[in-house]
Protein backbone atom coordinates (compact mmCIF):
# COMPACT_ATOMS: atom_id res chain seq x y z
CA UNK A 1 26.66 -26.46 -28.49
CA UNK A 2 23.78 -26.22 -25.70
CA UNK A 3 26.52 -26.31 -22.80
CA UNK A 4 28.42 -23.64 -24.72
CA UNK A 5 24.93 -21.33 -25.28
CA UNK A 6 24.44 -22.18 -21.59
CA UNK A 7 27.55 -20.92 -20.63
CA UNK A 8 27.33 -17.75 -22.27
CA UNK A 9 23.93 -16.77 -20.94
CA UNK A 10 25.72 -17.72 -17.56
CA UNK A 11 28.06 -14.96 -18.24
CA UNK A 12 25.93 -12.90 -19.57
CA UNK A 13 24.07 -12.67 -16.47
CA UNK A 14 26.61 -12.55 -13.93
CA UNK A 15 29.02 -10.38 -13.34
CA UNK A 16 32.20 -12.88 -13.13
CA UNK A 17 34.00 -11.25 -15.87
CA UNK A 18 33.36 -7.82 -13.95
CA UNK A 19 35.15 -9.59 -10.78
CA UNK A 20 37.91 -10.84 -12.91
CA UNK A 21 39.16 -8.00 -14.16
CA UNK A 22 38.76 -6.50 -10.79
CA UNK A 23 40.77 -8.96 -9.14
CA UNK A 24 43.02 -9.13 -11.82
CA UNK A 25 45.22 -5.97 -10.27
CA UNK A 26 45.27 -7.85 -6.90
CA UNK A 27 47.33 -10.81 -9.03
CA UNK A 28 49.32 -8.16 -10.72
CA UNK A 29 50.29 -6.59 -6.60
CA UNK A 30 50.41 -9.80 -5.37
CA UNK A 31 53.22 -11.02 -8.52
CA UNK A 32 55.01 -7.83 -8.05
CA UNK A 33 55.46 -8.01 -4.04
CA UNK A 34 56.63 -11.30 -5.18
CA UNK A 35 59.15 -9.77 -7.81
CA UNK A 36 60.31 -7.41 -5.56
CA UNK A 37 61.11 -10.01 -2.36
CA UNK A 38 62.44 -12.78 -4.55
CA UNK A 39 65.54 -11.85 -7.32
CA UNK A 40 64.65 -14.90 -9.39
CA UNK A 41 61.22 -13.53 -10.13
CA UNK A 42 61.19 -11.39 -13.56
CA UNK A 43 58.68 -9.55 -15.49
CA UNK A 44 55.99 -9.83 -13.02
CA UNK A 45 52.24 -9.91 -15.13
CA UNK A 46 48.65 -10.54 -14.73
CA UNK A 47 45.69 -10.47 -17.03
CA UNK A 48 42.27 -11.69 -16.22
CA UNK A 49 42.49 -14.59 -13.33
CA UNK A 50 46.08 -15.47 -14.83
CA UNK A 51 49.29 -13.95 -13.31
CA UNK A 52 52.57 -15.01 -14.51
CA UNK A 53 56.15 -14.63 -14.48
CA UNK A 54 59.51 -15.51 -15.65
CA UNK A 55 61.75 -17.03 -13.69
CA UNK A 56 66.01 -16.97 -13.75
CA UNK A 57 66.26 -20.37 -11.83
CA UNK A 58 68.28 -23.82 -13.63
CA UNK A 59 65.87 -26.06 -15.24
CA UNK A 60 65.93 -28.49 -12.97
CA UNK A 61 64.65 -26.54 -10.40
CA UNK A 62 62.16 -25.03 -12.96
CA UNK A 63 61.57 -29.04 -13.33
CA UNK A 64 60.66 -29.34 -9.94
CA UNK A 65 57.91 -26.47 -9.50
CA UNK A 66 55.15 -28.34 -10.86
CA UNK A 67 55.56 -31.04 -7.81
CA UNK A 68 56.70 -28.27 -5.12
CA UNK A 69 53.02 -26.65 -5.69
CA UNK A 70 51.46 -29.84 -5.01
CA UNK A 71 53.16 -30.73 -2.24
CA UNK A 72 52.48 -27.05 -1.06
CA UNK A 73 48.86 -27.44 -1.96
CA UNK A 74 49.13 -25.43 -4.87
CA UNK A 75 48.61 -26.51 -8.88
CA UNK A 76 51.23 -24.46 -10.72
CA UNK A 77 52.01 -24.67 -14.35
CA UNK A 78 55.60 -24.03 -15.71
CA UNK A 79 56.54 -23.34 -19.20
CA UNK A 80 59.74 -22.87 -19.59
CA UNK A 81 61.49 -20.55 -17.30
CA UNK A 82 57.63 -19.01 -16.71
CA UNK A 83 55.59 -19.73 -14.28
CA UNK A 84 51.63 -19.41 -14.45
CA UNK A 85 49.43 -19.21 -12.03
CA UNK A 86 45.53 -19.82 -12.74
CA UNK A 87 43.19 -20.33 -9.69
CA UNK A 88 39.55 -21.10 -10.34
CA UNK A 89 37.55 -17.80 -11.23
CA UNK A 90 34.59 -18.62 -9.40
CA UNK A 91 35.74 -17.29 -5.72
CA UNK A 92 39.49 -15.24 -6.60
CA UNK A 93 38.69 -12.60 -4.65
CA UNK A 94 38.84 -14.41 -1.38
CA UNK A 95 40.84 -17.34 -2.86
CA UNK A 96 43.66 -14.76 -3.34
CA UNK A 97 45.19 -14.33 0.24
CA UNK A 98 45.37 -18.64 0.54
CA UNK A 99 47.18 -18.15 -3.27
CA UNK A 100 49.34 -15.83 -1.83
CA UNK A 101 50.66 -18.27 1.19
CA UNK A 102 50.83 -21.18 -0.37
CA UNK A 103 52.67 -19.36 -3.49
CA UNK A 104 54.95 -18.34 -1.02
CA UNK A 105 55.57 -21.27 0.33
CA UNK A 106 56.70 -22.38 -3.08
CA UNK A 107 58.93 -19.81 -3.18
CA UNK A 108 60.97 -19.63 -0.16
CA UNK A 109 61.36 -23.67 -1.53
CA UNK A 110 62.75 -22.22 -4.78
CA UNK A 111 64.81 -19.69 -2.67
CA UNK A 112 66.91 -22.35 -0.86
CA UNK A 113 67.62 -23.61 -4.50
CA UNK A 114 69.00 -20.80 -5.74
């Protein structure tokens, strides 16, 4: 319970959650650039530091994402046919524009796939 309290005052203090929902329409521009360049990308969305979308790919290449990002230098989380995207909170607003490349690179992966 004293991490948790500790925590809390942490945020209290700060003004991460500020930053968060600041940067969280930079996720939302960044997923629907994405949308709009790629036809397998759906129902681009963002809330806080999480952006997501749905993707119409097969399974197996929706299989294959997880292990794509890595090798891209990304960690990407699929859930079905939706992908989620949660980088560390602590530095998104300059974090973003390497998200954005290496997300990319992902994607133009997927692309050939398709």
């Amino acid at each position: 319970a004293s991490v948790a309290n500790a925590y809390l005052n942490h945020l209290a203090s700060s003004d991460m959650l500020v930053q968060i929902k600041k940067n969280e329409l930079g996720m939302l521009k960044m997923m629907q650039e994405f949308a709009n360049k790629y036809d397998f990308i759906i129902n681009p969305r963002a809330i806080g530091g999480i952006a997501a979308c749905d993707l119409n790919l097969s399974i197996s290449a929706i299989s294959q994402i997880f292990n794509i990002g890595i090798q891209c230098g990304i960690y990407l989380r699929p859930i079905n046919n939706t992908l989620y995207v949660l980088p560390p909170l602590n530095n998104l607003s300059d974090d973003i524009r390497m998200i954005r490349s290496l997300l990319a690179s992902v994607l133009e992966i997927l692309q050939k796939w398709e």
